[in-house]
N, C-alpha and C. Protein backbone atom coordinates (compact mmCIF):
# COMPACT_ATOMS: atom_id res chain seq x y z
N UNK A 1 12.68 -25.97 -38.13
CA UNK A 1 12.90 -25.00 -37.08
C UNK A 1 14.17 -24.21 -37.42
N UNK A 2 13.75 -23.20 -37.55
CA UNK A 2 15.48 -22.17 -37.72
C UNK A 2 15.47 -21.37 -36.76
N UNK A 3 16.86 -20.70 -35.86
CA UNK A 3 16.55 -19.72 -35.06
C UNK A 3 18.07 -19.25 -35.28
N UNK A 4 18.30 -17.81 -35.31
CA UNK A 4 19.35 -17.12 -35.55
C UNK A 4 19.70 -16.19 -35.51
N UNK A 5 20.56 -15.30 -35.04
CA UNK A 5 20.50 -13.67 -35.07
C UNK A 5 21.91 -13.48 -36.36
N UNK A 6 21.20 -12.59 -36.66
CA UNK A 6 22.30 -11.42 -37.78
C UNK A 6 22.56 -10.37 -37.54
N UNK A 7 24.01 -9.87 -37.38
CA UNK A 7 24.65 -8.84 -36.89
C UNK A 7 24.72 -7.85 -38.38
N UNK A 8 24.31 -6.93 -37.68
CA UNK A 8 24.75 -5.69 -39.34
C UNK A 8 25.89 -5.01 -38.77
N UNK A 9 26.51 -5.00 -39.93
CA UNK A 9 28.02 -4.67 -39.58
C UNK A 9 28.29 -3.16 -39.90
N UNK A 10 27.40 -2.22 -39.15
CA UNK A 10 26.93 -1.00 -39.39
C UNK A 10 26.25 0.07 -38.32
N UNK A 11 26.73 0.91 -37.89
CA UNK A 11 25.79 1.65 -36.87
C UNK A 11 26.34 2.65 -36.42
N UNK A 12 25.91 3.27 -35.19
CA UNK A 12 24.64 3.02 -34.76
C UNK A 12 23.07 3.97 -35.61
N UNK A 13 22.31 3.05 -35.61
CA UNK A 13 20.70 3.73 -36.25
C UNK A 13 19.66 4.66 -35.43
N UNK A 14 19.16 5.32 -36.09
CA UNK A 14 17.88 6.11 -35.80
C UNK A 14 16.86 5.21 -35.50
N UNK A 15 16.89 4.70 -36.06
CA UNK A 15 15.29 3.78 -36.46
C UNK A 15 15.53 3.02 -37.74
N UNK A 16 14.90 1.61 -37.18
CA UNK A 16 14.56 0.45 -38.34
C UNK A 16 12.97 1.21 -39.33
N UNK A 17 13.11 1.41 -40.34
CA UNK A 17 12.14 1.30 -41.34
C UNK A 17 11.20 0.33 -41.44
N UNK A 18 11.85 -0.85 -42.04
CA UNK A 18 10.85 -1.66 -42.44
C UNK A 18 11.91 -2.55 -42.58
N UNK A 19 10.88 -3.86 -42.59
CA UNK A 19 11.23 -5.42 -42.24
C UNK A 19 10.98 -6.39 -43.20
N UNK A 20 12.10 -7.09 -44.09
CA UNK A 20 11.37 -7.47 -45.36
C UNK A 20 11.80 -9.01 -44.98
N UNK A 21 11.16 -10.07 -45.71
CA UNK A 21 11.20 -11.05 -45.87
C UNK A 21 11.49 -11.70 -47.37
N UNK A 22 12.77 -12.09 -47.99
CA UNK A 22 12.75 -12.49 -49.36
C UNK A 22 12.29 -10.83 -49.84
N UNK A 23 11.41 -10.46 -50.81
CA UNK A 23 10.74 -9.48 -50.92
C UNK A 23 9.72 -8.78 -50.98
N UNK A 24 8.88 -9.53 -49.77
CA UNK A 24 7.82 -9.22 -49.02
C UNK A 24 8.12 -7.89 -47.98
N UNK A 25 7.58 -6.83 -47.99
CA UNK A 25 7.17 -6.22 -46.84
C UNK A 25 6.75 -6.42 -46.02
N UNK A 26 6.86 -6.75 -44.72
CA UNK A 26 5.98 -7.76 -43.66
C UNK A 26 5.67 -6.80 -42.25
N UNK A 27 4.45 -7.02 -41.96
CA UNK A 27 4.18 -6.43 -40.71
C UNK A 27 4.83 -6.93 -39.21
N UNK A 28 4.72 -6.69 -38.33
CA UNK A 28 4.68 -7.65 -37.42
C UNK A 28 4.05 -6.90 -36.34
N UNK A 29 4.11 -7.49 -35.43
CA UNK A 29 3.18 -7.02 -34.33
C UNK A 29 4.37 -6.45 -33.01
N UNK A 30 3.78 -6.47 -31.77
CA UNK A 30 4.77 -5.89 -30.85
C UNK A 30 5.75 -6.88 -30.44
N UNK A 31 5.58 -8.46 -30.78
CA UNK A 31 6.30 -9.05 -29.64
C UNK A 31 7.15 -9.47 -31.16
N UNK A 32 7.20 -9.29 -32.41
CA UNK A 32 7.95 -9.31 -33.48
C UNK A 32 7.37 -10.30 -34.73
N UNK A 33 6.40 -11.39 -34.14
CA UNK A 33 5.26 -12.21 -34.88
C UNK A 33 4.62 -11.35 -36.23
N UNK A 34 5.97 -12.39 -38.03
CA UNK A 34 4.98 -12.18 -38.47
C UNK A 34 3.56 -12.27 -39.17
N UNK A 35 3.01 -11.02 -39.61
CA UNK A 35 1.39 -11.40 -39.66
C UNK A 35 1.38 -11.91 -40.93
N UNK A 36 0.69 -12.89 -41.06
CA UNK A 36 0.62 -14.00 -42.38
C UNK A 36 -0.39 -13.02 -43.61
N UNK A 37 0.44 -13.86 -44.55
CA UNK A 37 -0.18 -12.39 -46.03
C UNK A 37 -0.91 -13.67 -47.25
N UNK A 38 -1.46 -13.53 -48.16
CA UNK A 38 -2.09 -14.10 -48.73
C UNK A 38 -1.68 -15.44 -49.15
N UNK A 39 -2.30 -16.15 -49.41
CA UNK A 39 -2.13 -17.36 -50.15
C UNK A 39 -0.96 -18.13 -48.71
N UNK A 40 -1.83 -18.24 -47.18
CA UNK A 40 -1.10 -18.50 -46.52
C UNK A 40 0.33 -18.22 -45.88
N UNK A 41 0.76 -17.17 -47.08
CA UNK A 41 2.60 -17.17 -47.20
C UNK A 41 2.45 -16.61 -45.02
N UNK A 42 3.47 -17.43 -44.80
CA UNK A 42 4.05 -16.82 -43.00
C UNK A 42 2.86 -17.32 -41.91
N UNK A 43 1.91 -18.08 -42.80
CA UNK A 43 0.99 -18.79 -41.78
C UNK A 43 0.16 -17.66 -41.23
N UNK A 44 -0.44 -17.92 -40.20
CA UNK A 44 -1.34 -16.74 -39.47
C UNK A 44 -0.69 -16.14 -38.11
N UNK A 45 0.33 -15.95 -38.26
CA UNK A 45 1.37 -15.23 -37.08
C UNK A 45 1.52 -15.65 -36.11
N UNK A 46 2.01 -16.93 -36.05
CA UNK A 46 2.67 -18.13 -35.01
C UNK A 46 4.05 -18.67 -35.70
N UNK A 47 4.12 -18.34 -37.09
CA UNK A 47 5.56 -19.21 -38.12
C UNK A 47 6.64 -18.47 -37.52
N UNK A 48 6.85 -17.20 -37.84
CA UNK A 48 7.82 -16.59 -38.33
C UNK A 48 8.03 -14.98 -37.19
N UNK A 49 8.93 -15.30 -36.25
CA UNK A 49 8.87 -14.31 -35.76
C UNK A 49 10.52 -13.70 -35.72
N UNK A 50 10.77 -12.19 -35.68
CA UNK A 50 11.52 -11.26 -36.07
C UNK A 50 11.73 -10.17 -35.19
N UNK A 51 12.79 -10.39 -34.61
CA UNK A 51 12.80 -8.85 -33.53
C UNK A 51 14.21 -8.47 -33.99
N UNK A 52 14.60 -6.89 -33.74
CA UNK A 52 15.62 -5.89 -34.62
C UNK A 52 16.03 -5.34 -32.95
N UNK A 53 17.56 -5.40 -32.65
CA UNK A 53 17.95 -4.57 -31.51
C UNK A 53 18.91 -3.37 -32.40
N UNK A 54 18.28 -2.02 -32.04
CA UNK A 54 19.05 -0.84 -32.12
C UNK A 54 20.28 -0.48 -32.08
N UNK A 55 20.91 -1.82 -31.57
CA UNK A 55 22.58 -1.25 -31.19
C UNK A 55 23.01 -0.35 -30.10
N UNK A 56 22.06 -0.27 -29.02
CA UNK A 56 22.66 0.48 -28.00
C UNK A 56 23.58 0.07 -27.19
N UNK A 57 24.39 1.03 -26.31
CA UNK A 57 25.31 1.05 -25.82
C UNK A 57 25.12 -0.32 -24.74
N UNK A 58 24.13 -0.25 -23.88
CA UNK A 58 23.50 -1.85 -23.12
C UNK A 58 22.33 -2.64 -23.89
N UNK A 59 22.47 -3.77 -24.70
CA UNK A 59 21.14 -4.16 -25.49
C UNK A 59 20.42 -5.19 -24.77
N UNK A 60 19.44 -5.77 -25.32
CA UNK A 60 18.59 -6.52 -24.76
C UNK A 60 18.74 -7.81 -25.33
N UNK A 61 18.60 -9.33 -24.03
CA UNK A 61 19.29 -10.22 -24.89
C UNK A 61 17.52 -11.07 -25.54
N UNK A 62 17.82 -11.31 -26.59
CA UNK A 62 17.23 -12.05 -27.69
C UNK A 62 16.55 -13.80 -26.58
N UNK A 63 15.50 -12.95 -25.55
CA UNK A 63 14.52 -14.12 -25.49
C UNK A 63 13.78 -15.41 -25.71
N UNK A 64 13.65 -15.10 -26.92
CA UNK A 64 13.02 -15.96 -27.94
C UNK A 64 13.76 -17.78 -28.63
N UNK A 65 14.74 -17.15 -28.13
CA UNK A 65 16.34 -17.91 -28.31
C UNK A 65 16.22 -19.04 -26.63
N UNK A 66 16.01 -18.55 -25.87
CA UNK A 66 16.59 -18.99 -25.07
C UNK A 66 15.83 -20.84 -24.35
N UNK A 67 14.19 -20.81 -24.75
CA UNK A 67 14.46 -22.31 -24.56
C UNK A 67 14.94 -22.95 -25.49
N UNK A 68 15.33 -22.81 -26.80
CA UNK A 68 15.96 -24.05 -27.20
C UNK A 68 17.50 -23.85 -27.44
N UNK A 69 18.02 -22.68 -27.40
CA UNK A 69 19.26 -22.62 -27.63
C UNK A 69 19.82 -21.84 -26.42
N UNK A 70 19.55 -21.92 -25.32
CA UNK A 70 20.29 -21.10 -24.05
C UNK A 70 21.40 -21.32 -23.79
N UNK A 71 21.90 -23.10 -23.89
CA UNK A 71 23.23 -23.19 -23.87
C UNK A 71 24.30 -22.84 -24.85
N UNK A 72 23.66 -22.51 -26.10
CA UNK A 72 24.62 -21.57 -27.41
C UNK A 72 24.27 -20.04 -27.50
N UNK A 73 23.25 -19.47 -26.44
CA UNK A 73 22.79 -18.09 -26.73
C UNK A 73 22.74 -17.53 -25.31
N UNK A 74 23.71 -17.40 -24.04
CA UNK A 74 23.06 -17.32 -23.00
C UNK A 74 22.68 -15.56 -22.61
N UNK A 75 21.89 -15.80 -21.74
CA UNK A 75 21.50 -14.44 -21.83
C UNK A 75 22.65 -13.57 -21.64
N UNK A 76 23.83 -13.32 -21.35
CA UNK A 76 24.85 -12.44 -21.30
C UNK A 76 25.33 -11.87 -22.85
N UNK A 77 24.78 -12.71 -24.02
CA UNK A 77 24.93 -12.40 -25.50
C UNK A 77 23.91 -11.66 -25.89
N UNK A 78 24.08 -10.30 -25.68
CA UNK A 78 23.41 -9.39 -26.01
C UNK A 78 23.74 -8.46 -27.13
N UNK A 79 24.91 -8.55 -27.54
CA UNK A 79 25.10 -7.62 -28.80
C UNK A 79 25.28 -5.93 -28.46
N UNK A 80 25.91 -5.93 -27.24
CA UNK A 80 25.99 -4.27 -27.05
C UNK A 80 26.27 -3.57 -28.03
N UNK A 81 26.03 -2.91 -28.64
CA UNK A 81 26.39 -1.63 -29.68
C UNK A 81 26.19 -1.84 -30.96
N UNK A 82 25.56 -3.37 -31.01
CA UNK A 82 25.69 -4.09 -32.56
C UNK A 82 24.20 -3.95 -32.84
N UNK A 83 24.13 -3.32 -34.38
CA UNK A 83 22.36 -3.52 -34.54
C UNK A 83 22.10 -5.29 -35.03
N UNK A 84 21.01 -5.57 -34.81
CA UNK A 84 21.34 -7.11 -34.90
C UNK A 84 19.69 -7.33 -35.07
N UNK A 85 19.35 -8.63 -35.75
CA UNK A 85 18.15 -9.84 -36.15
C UNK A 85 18.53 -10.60 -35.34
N UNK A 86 17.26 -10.86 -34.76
CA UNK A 86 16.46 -12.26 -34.37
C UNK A 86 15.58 -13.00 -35.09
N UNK A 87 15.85 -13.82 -35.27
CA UNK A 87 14.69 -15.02 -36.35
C UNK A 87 14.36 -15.99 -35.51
N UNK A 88 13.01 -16.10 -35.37
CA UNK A 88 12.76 -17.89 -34.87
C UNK A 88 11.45 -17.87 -36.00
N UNK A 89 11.91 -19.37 -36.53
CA UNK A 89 10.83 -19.44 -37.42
C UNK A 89 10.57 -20.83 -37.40
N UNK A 90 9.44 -21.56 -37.36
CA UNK A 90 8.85 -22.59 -37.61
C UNK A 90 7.82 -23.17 -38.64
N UNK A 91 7.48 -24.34 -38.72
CA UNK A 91 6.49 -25.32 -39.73
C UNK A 91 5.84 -25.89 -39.21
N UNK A 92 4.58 -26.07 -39.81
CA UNK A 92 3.72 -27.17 -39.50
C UNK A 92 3.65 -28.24 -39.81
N UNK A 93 4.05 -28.49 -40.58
CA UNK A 93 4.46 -30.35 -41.26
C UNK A 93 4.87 -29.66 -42.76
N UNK A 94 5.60 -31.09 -42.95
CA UNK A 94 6.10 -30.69 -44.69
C UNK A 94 5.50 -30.35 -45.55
N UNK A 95 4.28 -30.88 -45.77
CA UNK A 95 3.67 -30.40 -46.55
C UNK A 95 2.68 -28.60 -46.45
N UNK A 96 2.52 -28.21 -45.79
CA UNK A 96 2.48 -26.88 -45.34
C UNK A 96 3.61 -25.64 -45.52
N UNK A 97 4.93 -26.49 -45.49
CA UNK A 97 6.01 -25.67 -45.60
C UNK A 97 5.73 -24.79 -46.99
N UNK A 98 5.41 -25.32 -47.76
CA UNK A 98 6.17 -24.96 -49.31
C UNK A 98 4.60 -23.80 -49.76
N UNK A 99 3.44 -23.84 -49.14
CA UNK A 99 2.59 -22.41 -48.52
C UNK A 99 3.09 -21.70 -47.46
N UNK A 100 3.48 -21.95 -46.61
CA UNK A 100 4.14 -20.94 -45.77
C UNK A 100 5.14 -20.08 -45.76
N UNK A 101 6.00 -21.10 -46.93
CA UNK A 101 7.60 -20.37 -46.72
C UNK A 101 7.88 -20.71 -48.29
N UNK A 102 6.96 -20.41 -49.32
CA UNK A 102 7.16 -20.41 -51.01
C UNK A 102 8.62 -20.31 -51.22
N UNK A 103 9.50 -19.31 -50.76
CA UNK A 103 10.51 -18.64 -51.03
C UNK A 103 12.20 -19.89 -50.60
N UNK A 104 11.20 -20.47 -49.66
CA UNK A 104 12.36 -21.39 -49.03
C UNK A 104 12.29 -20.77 -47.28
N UNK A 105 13.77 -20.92 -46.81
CA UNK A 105 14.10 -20.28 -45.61
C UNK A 105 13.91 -18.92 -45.43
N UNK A 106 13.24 -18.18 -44.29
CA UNK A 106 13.18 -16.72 -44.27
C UNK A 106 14.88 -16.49 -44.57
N UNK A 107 14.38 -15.20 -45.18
CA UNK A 107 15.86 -14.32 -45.70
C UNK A 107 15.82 -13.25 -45.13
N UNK A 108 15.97 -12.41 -44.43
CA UNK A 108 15.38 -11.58 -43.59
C UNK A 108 16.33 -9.96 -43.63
N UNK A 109 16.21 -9.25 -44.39
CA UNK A 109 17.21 -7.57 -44.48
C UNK A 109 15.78 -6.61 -43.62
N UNK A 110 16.68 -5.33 -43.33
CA UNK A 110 16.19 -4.03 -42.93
C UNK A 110 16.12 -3.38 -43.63
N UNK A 111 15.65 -2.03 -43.50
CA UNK A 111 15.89 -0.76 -44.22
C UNK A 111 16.01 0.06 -42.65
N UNK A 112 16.96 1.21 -42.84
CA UNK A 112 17.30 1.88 -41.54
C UNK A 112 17.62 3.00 -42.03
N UNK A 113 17.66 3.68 -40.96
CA UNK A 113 18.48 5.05 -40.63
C UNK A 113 19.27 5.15 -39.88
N UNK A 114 20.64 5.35 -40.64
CA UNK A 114 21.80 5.23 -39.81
C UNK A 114 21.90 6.53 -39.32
N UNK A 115 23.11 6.83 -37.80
CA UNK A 115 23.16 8.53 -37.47
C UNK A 115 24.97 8.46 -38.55
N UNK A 116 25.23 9.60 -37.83
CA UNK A 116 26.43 10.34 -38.75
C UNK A 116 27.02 11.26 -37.98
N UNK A 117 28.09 11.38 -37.44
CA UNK A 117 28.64 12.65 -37.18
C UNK A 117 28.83 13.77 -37.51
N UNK A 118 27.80 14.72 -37.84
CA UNK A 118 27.68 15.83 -38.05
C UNK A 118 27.96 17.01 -37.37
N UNK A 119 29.36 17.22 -37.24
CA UNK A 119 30.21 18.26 -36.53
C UNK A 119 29.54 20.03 -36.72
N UNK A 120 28.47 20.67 -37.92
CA UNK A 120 28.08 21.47 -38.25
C UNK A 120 27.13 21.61 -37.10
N UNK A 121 26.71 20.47 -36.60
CA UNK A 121 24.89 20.47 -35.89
C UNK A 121 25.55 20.32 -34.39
N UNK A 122 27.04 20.48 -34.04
CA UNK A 122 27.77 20.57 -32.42
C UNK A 122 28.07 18.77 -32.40
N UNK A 123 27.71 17.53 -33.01
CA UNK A 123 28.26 16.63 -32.79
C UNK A 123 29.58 16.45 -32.56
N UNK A 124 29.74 15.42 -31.26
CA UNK A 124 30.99 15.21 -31.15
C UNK A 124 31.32 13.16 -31.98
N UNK A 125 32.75 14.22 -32.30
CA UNK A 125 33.16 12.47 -33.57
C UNK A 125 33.24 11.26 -32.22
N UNK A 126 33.66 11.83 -30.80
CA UNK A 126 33.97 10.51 -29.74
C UNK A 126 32.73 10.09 -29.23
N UNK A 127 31.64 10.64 -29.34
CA UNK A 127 30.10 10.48 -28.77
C UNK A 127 28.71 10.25 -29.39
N UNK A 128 29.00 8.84 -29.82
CA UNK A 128 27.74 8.47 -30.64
C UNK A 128 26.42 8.90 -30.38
N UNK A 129 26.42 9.09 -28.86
CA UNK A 129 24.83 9.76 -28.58
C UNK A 129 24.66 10.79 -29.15
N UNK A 130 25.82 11.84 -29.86
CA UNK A 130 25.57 13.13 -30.34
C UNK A 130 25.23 13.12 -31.15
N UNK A 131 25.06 11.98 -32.29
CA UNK A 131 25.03 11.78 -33.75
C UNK A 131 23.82 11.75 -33.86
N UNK A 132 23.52 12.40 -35.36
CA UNK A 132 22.03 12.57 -35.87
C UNK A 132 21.97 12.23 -37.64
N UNK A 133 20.64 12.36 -38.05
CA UNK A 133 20.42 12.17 -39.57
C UNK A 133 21.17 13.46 -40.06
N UNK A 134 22.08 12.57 -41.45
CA UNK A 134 22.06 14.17 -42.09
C UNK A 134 22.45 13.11 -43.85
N UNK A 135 21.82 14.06 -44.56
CA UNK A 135 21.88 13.54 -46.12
C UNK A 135 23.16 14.03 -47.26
N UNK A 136 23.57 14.69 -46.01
CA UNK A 136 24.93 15.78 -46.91
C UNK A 136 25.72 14.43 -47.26
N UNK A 137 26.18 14.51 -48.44
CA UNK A 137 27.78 13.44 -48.79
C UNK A 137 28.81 13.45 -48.26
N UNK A 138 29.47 15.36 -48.05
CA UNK A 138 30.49 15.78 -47.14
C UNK A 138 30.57 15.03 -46.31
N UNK A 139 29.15 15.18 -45.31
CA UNK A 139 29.12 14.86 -43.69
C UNK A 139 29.30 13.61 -44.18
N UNK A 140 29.15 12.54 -44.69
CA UNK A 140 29.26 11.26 -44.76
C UNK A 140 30.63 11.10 -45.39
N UNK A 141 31.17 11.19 -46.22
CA UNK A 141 32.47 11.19 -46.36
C UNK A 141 33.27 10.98 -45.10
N UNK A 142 33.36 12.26 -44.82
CA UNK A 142 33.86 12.98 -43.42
C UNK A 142 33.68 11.20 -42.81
N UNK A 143 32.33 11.38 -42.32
CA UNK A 143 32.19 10.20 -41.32
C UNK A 143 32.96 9.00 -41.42
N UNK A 144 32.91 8.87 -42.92
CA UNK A 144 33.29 6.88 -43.28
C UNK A 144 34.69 7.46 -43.21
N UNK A 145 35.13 7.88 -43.17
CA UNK A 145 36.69 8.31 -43.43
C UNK A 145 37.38 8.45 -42.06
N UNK A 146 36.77 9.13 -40.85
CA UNK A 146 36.87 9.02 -39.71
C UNK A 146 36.68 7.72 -38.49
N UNK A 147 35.48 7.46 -38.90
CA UNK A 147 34.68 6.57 -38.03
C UNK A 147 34.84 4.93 -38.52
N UNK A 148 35.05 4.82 -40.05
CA UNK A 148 35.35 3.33 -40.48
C UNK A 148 37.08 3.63 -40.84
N UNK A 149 37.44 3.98 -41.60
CA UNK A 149 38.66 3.95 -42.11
C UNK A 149 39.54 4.92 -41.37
N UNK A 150 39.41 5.07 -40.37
CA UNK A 150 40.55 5.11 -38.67
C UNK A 150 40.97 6.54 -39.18
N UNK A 151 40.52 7.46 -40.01
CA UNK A 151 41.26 8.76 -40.25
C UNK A 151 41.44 9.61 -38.90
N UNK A 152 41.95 10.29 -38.63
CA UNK A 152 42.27 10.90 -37.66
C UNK A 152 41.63 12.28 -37.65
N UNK A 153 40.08 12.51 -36.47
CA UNK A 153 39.42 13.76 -37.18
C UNK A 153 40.52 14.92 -36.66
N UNK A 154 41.16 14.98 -35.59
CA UNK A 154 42.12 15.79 -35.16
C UNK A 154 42.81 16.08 -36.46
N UNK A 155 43.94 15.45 -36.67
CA UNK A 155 44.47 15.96 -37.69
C UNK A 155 44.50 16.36 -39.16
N UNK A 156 42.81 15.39 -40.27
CA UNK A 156 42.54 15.87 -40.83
C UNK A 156 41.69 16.26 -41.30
N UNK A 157 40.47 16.63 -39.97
CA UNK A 157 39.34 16.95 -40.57
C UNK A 157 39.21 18.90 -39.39
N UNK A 158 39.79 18.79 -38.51
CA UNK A 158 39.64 19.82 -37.58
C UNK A 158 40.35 20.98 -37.84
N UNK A 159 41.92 20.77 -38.58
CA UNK A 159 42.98 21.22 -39.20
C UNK A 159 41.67 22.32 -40.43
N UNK A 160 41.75 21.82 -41.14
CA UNK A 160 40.26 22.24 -42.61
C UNK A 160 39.60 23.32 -41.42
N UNK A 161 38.58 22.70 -41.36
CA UNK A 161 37.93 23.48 -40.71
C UNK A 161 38.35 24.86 -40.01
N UNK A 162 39.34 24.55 -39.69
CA UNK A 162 39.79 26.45 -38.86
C UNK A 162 40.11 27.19 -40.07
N UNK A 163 41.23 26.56 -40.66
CA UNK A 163 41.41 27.24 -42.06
C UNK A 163 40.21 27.63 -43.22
N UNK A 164 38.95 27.08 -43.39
CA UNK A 164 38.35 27.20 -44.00
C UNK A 164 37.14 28.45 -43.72
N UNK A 165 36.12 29.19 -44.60
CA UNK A 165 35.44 29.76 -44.50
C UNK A 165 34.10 29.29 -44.47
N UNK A 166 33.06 29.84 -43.16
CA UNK A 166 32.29 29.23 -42.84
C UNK A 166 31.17 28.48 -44.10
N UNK A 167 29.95 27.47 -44.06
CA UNK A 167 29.28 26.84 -44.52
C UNK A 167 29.06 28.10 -45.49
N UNK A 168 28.92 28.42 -46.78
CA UNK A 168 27.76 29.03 -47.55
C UNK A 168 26.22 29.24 -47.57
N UNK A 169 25.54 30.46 -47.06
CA UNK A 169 23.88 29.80 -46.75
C UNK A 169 23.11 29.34 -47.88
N UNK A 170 21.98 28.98 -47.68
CA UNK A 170 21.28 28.55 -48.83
C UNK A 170 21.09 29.74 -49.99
N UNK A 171 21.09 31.36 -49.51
CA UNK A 171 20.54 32.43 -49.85
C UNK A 171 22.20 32.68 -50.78
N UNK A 172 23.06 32.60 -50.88
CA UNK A 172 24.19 32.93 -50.85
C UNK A 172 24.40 31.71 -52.00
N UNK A 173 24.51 30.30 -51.73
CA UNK A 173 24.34 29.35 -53.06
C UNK A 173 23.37 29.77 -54.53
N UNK A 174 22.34 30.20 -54.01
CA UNK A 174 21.52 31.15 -54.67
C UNK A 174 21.74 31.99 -55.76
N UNK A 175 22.23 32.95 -55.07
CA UNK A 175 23.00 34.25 -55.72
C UNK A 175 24.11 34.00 -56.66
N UNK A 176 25.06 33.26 -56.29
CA UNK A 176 25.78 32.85 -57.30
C UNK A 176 25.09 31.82 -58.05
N UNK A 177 24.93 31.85 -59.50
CA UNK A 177 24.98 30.53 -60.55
C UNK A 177 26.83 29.91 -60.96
N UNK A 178 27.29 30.63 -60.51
CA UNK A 178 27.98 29.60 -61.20
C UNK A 178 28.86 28.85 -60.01
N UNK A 179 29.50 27.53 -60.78
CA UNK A 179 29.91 26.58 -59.97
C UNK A 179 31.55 27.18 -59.20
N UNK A 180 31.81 27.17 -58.29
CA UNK A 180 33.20 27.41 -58.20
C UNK A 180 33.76 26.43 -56.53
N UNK A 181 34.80 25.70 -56.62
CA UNK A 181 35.60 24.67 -55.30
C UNK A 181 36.28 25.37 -54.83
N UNK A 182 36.46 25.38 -53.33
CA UNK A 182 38.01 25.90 -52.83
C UNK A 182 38.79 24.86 -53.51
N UNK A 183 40.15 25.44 -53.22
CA UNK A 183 41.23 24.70 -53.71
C UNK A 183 41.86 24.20 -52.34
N UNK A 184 42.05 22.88 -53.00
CA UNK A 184 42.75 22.43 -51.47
C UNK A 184 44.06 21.22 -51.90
N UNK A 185 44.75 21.33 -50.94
CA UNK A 185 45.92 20.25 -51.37
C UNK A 185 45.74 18.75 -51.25
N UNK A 186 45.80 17.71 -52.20
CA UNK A 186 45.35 16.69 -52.44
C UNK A 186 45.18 15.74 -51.05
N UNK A 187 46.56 16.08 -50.03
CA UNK A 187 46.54 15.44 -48.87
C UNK A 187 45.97 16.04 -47.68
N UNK A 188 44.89 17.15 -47.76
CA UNK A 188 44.56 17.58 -46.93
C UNK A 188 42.84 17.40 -47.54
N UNK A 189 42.01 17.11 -45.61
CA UNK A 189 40.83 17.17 -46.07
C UNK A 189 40.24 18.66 -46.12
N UNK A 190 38.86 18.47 -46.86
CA UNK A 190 38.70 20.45 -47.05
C UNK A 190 37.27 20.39 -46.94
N UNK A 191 36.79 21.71 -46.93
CA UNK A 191 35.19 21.67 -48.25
C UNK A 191 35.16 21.76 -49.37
N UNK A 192 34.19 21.49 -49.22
CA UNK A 192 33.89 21.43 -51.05
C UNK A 192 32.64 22.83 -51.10
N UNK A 193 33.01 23.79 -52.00
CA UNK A 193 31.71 24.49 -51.59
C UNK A 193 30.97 24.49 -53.25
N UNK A 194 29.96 23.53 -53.16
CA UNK A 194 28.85 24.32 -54.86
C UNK A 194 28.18 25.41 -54.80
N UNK A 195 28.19 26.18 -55.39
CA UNK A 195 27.52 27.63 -55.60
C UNK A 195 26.48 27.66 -56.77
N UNK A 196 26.21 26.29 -57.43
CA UNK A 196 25.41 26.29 -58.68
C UNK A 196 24.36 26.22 -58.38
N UNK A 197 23.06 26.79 -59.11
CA UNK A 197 22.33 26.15 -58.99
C UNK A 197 21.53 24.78 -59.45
């Protein structure tokens, strides 16, 4: 019997992707049960069940937990803001284990979509609800630099910005081939603008 939640030390997400086991891709169904894959592996979807909380601001507490571990999990441990795993997984006798669970103990990762503060698209850096997908490096820079490593967007990311000249359009990257950076002073944050194609 294993039962456990895992906190990702990361957020907040768009949406969970996909749900892997060891390195199985695994389905599951609505209540998080998963569906058993060939050669027995996960049983027929009673072994191994898996639920993913989003990290919202109020979360939902982890059910599944609560008859056998209520007095170490009580429902007030909800994980507000934290994206987080639930595992309850079980066996049918020992000898069944080693078809069910080849791999050993479920190992259990995500794939996700994290948001980002993207100040271009009107996000605000104090209001996670404002945050959306974005694939730019800048915007992520920017972010981990602000949002993990305590930078101060006031003073060095807002500062840039007034001083700087707006985004380049796509039509305008275009036109120029060749590569050219603003110049900026080592202790100040800036853009970066590529013009190559």
């Amino acid at each position: 019997m294993l039962r456990a939640v895992l906190a990702v030390a990361d957020g907040p997400f768009w949406a969970v992707q996909a749900v892997y086991v060891h390195d199985d891709r695994v389905t599951r169904n609505a209540g998080g049960w998963v569906q058993g894959m060939a050669g027995e592996k996960f049983g027929s979807g009673d072994l191994l069940r898996i639920q993913v909380r989003e990290g919202l601001p109020t979360e939902t507490h982890y059910g599944m937990l609560t008859p056998d571990f209520g007095a170490y999990w009580p429902t007030t441990a909800r994980g507000d803001g934290i994206l987080s795993i639930g595992i309850w997984a079980q066996h049918r006798s020992r000898e069944s284990f080693v078809r069910h669970f080849p791999n050993g103990e479920p190992i259990v990762s995500i794939v996700d979509i994290p948001l980002v503060c993207d100040w271009r698209a009107g996000n605000d850096p104090d209001d996670p609800s404002t945050w959306g997908i974005s694939y730019n490096p800048i915007v992520w820079m920017v972010h981990i630099e602000t949002q993990r490593h305590g930078r101060s967007w006031a003073r060095s990311v807002a500062p840039s910005r007034r001083k700087s000249a707006p985004w380049p359009s796509a039509s305008s990257r275009r036109a120029d081939r060749s590569a050219s950076f603003w110049s900026c002073p080592p202790h100040r944050a800036c853009w970066m603008r590529w013009t190559g194609g």
